[in-house]
Protein backbone atom coordinates (compact mmCIF):
# COMPACT_ATOMS: atom_id res chain seq x y z
CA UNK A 1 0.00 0.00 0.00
CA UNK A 2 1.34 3.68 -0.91
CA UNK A 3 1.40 5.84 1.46
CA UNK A 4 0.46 9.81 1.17
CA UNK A 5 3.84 10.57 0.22
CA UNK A 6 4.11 8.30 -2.28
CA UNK A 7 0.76 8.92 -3.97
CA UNK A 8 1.28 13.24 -4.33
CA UNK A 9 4.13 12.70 -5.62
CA UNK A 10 2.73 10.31 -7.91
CA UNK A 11 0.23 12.96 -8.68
CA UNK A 12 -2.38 11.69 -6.46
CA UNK A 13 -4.02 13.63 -3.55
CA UNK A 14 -2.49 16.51 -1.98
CA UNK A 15 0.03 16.55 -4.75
CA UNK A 16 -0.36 20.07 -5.55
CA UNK A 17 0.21 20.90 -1.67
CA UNK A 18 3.42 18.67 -2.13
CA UNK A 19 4.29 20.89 -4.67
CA UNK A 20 3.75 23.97 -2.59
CA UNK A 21 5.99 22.45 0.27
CA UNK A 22 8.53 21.61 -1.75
CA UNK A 23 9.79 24.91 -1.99
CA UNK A 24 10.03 25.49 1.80
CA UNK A 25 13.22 25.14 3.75
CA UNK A 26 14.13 22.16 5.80
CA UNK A 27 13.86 24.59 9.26
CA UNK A 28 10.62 25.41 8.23
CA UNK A 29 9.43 21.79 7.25
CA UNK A 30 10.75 20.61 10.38
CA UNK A 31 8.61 23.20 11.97
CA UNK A 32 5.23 22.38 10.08
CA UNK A 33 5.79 18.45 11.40
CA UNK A 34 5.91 19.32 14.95
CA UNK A 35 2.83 21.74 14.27
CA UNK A 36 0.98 18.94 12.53
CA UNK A 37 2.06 16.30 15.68
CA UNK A 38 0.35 18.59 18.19
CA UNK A 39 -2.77 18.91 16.27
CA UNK A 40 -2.58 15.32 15.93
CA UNK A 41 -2.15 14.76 19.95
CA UNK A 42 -4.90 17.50 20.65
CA UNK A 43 -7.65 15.73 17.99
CA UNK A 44 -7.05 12.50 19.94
CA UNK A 45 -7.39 14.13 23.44
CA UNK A 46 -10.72 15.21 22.08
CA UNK A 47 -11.53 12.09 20.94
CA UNK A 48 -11.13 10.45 24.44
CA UNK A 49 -12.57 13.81 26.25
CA UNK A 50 -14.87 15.36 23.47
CA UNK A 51 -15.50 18.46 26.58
CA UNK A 52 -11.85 19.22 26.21
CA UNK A 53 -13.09 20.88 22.71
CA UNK A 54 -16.55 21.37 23.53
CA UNK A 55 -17.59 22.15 27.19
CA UNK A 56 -21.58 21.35 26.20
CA UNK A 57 -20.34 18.21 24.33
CA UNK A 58 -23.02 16.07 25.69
CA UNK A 59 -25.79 18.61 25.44
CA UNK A 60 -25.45 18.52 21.55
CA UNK A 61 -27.58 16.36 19.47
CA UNK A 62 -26.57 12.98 19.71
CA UNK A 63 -25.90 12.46 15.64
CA UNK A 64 -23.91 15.79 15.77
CA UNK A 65 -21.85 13.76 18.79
CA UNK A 66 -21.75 10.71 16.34
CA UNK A 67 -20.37 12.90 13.71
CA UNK A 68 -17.68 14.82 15.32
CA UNK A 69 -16.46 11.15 16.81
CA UNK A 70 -16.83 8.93 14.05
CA UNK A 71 -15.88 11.72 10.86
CA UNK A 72 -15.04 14.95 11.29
CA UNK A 73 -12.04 14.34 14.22
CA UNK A 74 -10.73 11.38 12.76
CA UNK A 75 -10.84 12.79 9.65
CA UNK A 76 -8.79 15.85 10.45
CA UNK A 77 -5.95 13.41 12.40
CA UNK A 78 -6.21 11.37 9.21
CA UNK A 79 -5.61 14.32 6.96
CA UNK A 80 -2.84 15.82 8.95
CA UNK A 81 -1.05 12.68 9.30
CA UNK A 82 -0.74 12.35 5.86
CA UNK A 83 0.63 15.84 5.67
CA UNK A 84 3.37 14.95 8.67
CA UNK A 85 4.40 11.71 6.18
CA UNK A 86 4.74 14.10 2.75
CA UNK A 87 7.01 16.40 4.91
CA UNK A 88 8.77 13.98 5.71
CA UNK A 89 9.35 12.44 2.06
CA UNK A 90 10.26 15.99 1.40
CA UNK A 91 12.74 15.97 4.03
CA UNK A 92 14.19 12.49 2.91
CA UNK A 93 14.65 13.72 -0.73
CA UNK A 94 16.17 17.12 0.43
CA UNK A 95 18.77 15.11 2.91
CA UNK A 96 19.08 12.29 1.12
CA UNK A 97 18.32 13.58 -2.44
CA UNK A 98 15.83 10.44 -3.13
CA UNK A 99 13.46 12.09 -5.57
């Protein structure tokens, strides 16, 4: 299986941000990782503690729970993980030149 790397630079999705990140330094790649980690660590502390995000969690409708649980959370950690691995098959190819 590819993984997001591999597929934008393949032309796949997010290959056009690829692309865009390309073009940054390695300081400031390094920098959009970490950035990327902690929004990772702070989706899945809301996913264990949903009032963390939203004091009135359990006062919302419960398929407006089931959504924030079940798609739009993991969905953002999904998406942003995928971002963390294209950085860092930018970073290989700029230390390592593998292109």
């Amino acid at each position: 299986m590819s993984n997001a790397y591999e597929v934008a630079k393949a032309g796949g999705k997010y290959s056009g941000w690829l692309k865009q990140q390309r073009i940054l330094p390695v300081h400031l790649l390094e920098k959009a990782i970490r950035s990327f980690e902690k929004l990772i660590a702070e989706h899945e502390s809301w996913l264990e503690d949903p009032a963390r995000k939203i004091p009135d969690f359990y006062c919302l409708h419960l398929n407006q729970q089931k959504h924030l649980l079940e798609k739009h959370w993991p969905d953002d950690i999904q998406r942003n993980r995928d971002y963390v691995t294209i950085l860092k098959g930018i970073l290989q190819e700029k230390r390592h030149g593998d292109e």
